[in-house]
Structures are given as C-alpha cells and as structure tokens.
N, C-alpha and C. Protein backbone atom coordinates (compact mmCIF):
# COMPACT_ATOMS: atom_id res chain seq x y z
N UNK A 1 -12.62 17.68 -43.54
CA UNK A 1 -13.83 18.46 -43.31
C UNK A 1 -14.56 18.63 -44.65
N UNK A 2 -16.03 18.60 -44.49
CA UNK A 2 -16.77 18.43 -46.07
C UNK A 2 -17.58 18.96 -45.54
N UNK A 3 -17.96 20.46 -46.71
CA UNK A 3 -19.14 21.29 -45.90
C UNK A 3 -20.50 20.53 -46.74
N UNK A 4 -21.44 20.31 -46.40
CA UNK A 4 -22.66 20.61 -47.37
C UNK A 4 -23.99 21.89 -47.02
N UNK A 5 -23.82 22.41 -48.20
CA UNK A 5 -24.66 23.99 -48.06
C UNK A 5 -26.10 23.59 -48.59
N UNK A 6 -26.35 22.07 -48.76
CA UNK A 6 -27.35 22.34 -49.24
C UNK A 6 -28.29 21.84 -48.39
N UNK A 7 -27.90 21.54 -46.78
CA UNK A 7 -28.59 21.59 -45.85
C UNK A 7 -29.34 22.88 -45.43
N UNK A 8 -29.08 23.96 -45.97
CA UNK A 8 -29.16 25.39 -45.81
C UNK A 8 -30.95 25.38 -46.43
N UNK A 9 -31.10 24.76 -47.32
CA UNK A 9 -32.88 24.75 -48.41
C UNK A 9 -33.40 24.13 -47.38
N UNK A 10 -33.13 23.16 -46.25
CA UNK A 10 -34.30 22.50 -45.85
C UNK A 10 -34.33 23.79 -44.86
N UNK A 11 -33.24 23.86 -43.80
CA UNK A 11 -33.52 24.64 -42.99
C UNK A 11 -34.31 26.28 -43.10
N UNK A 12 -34.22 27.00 -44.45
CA UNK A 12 -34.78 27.80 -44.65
C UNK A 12 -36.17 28.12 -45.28
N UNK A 13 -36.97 26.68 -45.35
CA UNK A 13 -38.02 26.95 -45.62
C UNK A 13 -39.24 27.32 -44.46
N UNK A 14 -39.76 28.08 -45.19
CA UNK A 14 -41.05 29.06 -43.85
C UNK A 14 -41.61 28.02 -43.21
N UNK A 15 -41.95 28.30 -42.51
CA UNK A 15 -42.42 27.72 -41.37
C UNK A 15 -43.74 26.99 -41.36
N UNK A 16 -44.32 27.32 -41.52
CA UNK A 16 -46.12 26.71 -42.21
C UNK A 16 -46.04 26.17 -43.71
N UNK A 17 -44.68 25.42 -44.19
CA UNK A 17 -44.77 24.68 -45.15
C UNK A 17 -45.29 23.35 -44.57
N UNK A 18 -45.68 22.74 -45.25
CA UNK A 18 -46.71 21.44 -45.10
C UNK A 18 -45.48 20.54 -44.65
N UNK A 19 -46.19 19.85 -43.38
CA UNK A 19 -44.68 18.67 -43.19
C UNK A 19 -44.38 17.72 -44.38
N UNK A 20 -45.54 17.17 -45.49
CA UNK A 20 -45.66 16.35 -46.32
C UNK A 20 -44.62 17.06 -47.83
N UNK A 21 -44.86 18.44 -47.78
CA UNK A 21 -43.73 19.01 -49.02
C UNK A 21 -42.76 19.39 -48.39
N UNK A 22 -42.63 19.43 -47.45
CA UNK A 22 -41.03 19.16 -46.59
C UNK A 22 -40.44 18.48 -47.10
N UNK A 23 -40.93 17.37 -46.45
CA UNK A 23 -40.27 15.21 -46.68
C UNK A 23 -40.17 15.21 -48.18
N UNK A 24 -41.30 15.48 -49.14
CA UNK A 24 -40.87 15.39 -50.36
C UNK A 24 -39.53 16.34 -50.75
N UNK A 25 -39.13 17.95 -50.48
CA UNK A 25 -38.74 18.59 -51.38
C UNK A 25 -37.20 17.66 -50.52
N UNK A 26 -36.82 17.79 -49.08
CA UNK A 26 -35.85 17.04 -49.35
C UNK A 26 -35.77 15.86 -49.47
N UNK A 27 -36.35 15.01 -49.43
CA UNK A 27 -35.82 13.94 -50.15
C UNK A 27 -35.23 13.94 -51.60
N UNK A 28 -36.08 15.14 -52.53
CA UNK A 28 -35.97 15.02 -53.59
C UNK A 28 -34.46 15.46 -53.60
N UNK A 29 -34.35 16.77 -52.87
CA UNK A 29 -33.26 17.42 -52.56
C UNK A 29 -31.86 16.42 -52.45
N UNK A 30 -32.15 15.93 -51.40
CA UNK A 30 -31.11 14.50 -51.26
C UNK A 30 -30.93 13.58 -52.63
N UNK A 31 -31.74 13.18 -53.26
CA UNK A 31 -31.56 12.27 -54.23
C UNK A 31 -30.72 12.81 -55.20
N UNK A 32 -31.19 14.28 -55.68
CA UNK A 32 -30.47 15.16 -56.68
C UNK A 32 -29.39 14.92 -56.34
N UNK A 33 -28.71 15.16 -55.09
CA UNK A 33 -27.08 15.23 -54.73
C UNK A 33 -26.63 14.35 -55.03
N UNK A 34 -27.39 12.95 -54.84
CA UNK A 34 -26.88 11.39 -54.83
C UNK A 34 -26.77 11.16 -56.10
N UNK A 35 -27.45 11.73 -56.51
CA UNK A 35 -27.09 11.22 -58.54
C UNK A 35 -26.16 12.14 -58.66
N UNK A 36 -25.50 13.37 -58.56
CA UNK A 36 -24.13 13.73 -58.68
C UNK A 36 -23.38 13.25 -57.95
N UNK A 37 -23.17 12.93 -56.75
CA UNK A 37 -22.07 12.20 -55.81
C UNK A 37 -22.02 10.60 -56.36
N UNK A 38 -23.14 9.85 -56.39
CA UNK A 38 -22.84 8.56 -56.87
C UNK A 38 -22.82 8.35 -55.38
N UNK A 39 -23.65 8.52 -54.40
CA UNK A 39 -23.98 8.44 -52.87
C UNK A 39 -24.64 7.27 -52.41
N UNK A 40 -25.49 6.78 -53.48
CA UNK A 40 -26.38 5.37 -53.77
C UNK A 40 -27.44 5.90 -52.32
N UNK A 41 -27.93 7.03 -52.21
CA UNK A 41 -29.51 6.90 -51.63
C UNK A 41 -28.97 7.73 -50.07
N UNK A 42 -27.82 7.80 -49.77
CA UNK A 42 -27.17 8.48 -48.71
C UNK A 42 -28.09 9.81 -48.04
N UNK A 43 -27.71 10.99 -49.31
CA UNK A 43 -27.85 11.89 -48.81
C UNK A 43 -29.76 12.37 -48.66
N UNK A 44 -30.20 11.41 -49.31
CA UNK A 44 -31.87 11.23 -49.22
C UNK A 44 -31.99 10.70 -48.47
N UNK A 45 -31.52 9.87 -47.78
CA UNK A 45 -31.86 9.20 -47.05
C UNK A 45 -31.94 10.47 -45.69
N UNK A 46 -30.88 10.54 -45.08
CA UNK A 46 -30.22 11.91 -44.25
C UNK A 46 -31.21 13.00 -44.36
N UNK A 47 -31.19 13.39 -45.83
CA UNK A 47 -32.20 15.15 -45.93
C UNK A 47 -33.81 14.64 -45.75
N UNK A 48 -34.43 13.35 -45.79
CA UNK A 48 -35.26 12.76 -45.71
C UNK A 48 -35.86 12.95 -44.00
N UNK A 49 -35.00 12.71 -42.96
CA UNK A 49 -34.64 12.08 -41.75
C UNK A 49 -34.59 13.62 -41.43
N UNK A 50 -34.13 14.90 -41.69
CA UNK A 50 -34.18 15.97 -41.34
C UNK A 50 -35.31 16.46 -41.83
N UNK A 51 -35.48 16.19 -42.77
CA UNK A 51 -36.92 16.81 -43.47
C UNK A 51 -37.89 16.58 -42.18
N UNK A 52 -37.98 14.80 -42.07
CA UNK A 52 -39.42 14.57 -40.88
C UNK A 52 -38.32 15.52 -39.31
N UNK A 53 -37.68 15.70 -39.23
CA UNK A 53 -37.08 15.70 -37.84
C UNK A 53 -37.38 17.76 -37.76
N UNK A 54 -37.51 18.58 -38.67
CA UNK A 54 -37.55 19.64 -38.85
C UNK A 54 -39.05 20.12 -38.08
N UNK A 55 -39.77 19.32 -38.10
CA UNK A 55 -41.35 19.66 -37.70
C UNK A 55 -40.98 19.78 -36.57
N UNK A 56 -40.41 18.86 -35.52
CA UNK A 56 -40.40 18.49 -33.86
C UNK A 56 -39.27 19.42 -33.73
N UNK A 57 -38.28 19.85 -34.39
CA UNK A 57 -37.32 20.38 -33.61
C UNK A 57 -37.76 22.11 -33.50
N UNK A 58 -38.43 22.34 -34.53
CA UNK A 58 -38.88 23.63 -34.29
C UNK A 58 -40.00 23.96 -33.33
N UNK A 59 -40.78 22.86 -33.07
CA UNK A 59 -42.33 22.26 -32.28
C UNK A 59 -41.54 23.02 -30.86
N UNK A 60 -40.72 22.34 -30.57
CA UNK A 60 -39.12 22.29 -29.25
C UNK A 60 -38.90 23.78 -29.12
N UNK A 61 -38.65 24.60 -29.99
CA UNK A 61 -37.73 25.68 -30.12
C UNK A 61 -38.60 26.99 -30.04
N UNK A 62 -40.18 26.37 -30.50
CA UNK A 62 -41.27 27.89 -30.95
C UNK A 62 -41.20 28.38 -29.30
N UNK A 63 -41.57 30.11 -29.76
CA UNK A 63 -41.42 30.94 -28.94
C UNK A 63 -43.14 30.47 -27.86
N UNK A 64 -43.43 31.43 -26.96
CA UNK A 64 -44.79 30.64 -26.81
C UNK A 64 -45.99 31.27 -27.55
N UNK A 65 -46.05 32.22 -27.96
CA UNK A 65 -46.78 33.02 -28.72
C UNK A 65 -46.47 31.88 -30.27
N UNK A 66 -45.99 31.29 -30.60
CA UNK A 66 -45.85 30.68 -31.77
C UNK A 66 -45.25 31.07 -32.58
N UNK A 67 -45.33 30.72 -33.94
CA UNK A 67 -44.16 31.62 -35.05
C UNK A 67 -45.44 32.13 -35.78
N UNK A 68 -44.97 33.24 -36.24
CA UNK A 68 -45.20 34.48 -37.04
C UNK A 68 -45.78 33.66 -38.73
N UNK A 69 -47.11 34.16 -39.30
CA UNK A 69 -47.20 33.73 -40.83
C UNK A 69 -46.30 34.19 -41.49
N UNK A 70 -45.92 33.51 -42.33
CA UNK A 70 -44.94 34.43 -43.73
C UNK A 70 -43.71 34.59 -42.73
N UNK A 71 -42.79 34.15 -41.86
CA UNK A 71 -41.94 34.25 -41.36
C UNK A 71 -40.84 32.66 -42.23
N UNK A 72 -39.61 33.26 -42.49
CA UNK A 72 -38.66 32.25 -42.54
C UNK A 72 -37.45 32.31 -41.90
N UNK A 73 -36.93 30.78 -41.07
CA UNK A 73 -36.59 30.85 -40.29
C UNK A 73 -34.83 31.50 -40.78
N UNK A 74 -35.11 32.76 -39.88
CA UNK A 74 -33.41 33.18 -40.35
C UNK A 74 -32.99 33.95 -39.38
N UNK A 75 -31.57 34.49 -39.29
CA UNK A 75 -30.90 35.20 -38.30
C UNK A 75 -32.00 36.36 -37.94
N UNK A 76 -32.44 37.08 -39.14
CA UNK A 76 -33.10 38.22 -38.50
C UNK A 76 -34.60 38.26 -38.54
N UNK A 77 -35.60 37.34 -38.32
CA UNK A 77 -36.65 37.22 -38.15
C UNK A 77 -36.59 36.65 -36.80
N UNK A 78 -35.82 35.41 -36.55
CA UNK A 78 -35.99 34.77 -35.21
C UNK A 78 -34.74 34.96 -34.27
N UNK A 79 -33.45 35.72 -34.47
CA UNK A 79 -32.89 36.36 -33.69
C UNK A 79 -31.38 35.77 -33.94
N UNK A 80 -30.38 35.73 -33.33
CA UNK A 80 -29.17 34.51 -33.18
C UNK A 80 -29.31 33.39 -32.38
N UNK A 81 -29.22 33.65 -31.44
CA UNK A 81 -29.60 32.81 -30.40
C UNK A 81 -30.32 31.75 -30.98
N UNK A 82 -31.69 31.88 -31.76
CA UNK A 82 -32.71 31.31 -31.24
C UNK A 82 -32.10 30.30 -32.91
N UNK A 83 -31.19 31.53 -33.40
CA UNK A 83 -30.80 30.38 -35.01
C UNK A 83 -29.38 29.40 -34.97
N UNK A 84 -29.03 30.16 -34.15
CA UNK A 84 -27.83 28.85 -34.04
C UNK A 84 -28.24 27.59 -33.34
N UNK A 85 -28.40 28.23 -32.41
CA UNK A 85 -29.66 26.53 -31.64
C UNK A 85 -30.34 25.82 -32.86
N UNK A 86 -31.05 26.33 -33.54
CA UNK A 86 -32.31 25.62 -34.74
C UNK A 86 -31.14 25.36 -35.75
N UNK A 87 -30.05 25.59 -36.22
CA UNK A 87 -29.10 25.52 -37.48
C UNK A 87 -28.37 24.50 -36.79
N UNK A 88 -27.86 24.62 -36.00
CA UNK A 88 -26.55 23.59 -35.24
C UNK A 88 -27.02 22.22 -35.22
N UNK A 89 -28.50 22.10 -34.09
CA UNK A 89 -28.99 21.07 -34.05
C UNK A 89 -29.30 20.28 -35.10
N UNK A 90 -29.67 20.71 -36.24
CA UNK A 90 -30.20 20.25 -37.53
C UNK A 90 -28.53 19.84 -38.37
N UNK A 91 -27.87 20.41 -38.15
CA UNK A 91 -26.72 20.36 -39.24
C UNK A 91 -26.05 18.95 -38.31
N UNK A 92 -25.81 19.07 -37.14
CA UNK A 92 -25.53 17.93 -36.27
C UNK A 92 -25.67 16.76 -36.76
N UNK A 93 -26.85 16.84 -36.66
CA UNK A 93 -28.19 15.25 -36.86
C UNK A 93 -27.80 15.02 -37.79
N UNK A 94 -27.95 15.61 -39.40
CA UNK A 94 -27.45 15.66 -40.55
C UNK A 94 -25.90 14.51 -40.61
N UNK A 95 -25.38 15.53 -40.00
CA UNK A 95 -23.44 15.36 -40.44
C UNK A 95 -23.36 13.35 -39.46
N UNK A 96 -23.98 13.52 -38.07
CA UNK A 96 -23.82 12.37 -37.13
C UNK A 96 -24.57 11.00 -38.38
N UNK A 97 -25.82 11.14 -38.82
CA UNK A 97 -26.00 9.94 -39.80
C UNK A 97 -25.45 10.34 -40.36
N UNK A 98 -25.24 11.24 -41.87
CA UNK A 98 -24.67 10.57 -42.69
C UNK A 98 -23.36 10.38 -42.84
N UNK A 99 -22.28 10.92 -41.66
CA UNK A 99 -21.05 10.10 -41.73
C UNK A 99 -21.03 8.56 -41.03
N UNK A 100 -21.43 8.33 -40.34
CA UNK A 100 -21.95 7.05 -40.19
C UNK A 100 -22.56 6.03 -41.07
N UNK A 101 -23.69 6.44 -42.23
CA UNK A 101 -23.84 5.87 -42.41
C UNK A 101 -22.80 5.48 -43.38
N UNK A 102 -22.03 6.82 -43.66
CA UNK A 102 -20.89 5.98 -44.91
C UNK A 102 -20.02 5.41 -44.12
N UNK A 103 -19.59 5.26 -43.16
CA UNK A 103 -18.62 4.43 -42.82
C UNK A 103 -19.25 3.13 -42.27
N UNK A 104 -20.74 3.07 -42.05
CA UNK A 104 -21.00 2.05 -41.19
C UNK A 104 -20.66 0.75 -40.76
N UNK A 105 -19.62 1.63 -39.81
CA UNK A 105 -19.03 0.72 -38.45
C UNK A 105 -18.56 1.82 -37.79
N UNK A 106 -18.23 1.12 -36.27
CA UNK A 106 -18.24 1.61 -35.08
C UNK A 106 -16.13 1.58 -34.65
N UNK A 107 -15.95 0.46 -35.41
CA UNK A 107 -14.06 0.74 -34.60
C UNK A 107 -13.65 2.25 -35.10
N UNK A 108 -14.10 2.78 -36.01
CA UNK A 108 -13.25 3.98 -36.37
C UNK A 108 -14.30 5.36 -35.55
N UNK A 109 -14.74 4.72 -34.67
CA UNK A 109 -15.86 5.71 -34.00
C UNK A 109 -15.41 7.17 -33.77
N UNK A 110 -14.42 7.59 -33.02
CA UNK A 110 -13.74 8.25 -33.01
C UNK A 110 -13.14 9.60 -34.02
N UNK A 111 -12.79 8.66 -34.75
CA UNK A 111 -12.10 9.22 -35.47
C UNK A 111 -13.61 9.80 -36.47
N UNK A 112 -14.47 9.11 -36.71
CA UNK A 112 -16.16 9.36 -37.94
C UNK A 112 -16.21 11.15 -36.53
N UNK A 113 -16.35 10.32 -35.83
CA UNK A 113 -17.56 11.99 -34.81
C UNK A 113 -16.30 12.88 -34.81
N UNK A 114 -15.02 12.81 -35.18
CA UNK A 114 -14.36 14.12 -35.49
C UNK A 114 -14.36 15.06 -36.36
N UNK A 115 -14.52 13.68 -37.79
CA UNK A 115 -15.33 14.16 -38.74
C UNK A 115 -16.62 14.90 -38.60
N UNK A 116 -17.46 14.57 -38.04
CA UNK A 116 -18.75 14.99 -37.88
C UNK A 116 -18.84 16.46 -37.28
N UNK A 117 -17.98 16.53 -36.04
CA UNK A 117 -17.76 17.85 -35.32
C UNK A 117 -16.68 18.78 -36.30
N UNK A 118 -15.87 18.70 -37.07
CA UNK A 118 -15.17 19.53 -37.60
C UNK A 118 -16.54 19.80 -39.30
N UNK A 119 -16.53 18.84 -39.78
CA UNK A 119 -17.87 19.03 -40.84
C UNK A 119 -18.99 20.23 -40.13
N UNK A 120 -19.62 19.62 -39.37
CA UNK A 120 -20.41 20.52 -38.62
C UNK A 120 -20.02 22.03 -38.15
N UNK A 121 -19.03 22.03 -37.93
CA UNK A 121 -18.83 23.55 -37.28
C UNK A 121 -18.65 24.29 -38.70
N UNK A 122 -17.78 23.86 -39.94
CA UNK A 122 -17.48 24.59 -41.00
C UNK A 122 -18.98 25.05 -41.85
N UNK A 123 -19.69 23.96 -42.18
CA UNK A 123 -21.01 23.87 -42.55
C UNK A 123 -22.12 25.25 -41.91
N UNK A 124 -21.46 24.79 -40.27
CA UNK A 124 -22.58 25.70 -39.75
C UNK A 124 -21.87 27.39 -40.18
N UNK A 125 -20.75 27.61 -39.99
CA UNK A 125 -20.38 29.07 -40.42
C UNK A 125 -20.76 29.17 -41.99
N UNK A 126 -20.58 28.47 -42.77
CA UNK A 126 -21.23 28.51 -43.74
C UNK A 126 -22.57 29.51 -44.50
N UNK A 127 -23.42 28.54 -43.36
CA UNK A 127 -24.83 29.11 -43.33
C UNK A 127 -24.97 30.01 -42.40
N UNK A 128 -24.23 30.33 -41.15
CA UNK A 128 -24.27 31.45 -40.75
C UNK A 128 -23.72 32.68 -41.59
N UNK A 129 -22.89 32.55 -42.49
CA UNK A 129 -22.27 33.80 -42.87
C UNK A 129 -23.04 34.23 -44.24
N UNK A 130 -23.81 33.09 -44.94
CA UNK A 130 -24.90 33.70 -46.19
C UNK A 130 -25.86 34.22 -45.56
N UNK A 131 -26.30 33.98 -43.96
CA UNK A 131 -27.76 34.64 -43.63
C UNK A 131 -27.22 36.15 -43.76
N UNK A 132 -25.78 36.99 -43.19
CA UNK A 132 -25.76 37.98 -43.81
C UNK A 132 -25.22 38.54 -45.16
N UNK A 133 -25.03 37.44 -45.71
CA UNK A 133 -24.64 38.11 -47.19
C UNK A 133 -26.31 38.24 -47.71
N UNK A 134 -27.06 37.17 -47.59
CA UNK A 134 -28.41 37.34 -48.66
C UNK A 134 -29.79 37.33 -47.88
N UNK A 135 -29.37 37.66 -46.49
CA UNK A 135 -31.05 37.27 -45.56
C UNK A 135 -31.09 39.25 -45.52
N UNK A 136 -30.93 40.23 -46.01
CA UNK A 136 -31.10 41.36 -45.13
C UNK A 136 -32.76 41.91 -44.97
N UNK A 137 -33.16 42.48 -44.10
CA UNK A 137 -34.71 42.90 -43.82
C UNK A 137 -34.34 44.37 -43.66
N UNK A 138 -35.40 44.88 -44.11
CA UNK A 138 -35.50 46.51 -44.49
C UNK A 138 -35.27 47.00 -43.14
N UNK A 139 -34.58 47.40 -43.12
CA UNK A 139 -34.45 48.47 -41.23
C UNK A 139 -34.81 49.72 -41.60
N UNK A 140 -35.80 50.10 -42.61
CA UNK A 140 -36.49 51.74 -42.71
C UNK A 140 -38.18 51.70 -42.60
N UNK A 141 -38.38 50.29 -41.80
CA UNK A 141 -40.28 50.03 -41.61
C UNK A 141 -40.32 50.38 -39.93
C-alpha cells in the first residue's frame, strides 16, 4: 500500500479556479514528484489527467443551486457525503492509472487493482483525517 497526499492540492483547490491553472498547477505538481521519485513523467502524467478530469467530476456532483464563490471543496463547506463521493472518485482514477501505468501489463491484473483498492482506501483516510486536523470553520458566525 503507497499513500500519496499530494493528491490532496489538486482536490482542494476552490472551485472557480481556472480549468487552465488547474492542468498547469498539477501537472507541475506531478512533475515535481517525478524528479524526486525518478517516475520518468508518471505522476504528471496521472495529476495532469485529474487535473482535466476535476472540472467534469465536480460539473457531475454540483448541488443545483451551484457552488458557492470563495468556497473550497472540503468536509465542512460541502458536507461528508457530498466529500467522500468527490475525494474517492478522484483518488480512484488517480491510483487505477497510475498503478497501471507502472506496471503496464494486464497478466498481473489482479493482483495491480489490489494494489489500487488497498492504496486508495489508505490515501483516502489520509485526506479524510487532515480535513479535520486543518479544514476547521468558525462555528461562532
């Protein structure tokens, strides 16, 4: 199991960030990792692919009234429910390419999406458990 937390920056940026400094910040995001891992273009590639995939999945998920200005997406602005759905799905997509693409091939299929589902679930508590160490909102307004 291999968590990565730094899926946590794409997913927490506000909401009315530009899809175009999205795609850039992770990609950039991704590349940074890849020059410490020695990943050769992996994890840019992946935070790249979530970056564009972040617009539509939230497009999917908005309430119908829409999202809120100056809102970022976190446990206590948009609820649990509505963040484990938006965190899971995203960390999924994430973990499904890029363990694939490092193994790319299919005989060890099995055994990669176990990886993927045990990665994924640790990852996602992860980022569930900093939204309450560092997300708190004033409960005296």
């Amino acid at each position: 199991m291999i968590l990565f937390p730094y899926v946590l920056f794409i997913l927490l940026l506000p909401f009315e960030t530009p899809k175009l400094v999205v795609l850039f910040a992770s990609f950039f995001l991704g590349l940074t990792i890849d020059m410490f891992y020695d990943t050769a273009g992996m994890h840019a590639a992946v935070c790249t692919l979530i970056g564009f995939l972040r617009y539509y999945i939230l497009k999917i998920l908005s309430p119908r009234e829409g999202y809120e200005s100056g809102l970022i997406p976190n446990v206590d602005s948009m609820g649990p429910v509505w963040f484990i759905t938006y965190s899971a799905l995203i960390i999924f997509i994430h973990h499904l390419i890029f363990f694939y693409l490092e193994i790319f091939r299919f005989n060890e299929f099995f055994t990669t999406l176990l990886r993927v589902i045990l990665s994924t679930i640790g990852t996602f508590c992860f980022v569930y458990v900093v939204q309450f160490l560092f997300y708190k909102t004033d409960k005296n307004k």
